[in-house]
N, C-alpha and C. Protein backbone atom coordinates (compact mmCIF):
# COMPACT_ATOMS: atom_id res chain seq x y z
N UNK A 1 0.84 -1.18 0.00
CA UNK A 1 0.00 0.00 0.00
C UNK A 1 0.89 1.25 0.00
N UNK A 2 0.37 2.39 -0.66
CA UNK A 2 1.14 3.51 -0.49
C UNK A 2 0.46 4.34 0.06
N UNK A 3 1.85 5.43 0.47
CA UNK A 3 0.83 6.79 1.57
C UNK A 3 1.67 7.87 0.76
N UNK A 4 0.82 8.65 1.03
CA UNK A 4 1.00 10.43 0.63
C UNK A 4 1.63 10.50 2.45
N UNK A 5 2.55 11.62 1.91
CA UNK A 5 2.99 12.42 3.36
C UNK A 5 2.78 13.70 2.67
N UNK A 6 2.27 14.72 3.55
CA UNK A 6 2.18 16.18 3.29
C UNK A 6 2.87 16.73 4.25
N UNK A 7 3.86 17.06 3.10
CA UNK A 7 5.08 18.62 3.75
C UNK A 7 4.72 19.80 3.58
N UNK A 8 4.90 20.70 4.16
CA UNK A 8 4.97 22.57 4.02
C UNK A 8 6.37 23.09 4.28
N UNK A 9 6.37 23.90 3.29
CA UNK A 9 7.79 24.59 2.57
C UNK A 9 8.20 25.22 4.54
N UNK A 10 7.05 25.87 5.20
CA UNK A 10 7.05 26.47 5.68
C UNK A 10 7.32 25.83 7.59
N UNK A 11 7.52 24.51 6.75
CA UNK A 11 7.67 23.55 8.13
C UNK A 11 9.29 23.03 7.98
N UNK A 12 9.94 23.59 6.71
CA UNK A 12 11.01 22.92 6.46
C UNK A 12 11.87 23.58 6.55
N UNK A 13 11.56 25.01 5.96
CA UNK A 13 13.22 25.69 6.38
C UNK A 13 12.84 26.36 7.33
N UNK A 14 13.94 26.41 7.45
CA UNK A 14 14.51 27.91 9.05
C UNK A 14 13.89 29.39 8.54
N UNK A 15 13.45 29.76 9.66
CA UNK A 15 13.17 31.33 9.77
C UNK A 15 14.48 32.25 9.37
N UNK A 16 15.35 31.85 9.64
CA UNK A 16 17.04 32.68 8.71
C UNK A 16 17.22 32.62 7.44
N UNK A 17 16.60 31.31 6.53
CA UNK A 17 16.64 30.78 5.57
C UNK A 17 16.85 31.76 4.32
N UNK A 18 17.93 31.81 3.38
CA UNK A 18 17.78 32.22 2.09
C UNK A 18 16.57 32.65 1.64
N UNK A 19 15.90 31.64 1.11
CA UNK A 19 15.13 31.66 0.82
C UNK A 19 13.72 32.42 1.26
N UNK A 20 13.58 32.62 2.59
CA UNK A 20 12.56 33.56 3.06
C UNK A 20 13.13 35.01 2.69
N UNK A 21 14.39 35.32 2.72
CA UNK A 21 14.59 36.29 3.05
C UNK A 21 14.24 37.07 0.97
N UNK A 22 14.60 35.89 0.26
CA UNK A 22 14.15 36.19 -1.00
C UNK A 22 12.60 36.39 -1.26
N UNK A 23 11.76 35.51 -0.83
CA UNK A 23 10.14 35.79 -0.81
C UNK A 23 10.12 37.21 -0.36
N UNK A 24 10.63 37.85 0.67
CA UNK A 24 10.19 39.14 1.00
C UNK A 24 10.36 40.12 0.25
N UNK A 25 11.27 39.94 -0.50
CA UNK A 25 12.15 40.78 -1.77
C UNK A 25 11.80 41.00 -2.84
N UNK A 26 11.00 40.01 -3.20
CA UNK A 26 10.43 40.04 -4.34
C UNK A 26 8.95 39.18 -4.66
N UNK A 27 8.54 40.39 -5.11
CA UNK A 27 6.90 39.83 -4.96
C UNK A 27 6.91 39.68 -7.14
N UNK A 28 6.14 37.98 -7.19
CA UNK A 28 5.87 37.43 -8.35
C UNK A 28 4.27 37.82 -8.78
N UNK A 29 3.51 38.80 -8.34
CA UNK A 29 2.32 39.00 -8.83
C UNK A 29 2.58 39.57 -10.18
N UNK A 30 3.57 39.68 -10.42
CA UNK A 30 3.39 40.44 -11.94
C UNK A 30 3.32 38.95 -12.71
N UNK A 31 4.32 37.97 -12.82
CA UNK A 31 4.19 36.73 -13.34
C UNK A 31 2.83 36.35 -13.14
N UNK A 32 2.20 35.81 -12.26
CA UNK A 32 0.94 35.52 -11.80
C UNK A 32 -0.10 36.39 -12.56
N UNK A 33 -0.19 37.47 -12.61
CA UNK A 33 -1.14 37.89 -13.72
C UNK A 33 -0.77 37.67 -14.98
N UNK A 34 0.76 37.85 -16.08
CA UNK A 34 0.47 37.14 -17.01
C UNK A 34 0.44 35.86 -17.55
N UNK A 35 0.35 35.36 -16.38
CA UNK A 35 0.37 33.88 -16.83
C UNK A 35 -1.10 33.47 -17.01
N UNK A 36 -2.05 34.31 -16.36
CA UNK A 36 -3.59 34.25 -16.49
C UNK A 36 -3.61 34.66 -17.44
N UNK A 37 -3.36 35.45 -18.23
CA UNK A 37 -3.54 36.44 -18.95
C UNK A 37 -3.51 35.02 -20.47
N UNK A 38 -2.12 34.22 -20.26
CA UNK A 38 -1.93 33.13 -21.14
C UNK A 38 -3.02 32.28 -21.10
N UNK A 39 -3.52 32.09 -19.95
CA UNK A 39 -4.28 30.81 -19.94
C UNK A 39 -5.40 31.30 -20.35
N UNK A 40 -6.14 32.25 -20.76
CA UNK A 40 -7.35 32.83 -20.91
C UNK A 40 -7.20 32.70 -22.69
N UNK A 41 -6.37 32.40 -23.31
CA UNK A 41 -6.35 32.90 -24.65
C UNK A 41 -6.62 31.45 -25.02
């Protein structure tokens, strides 16, 4: 039998982490709208 395990990004790294400190830096809503923008056509 198999199992799903559910991880969160947010359970895995450290609060110091690279990576958070990049999320704060840069916000992807501009991607995120044209990528709707693609899927609509």
């Amino acid at each position: 039998m198999q199992q799903v395990e559910m991880v969160s990004l947010e359970t895995l790294i450290p609060e110091n982490h690279n990576y958070r400190k990049f999320v704060k830096l840069w916000s992807f809503d501009y991607v995120a709208r044209q990528l709707k923008k693609t899927r609509k056509r």
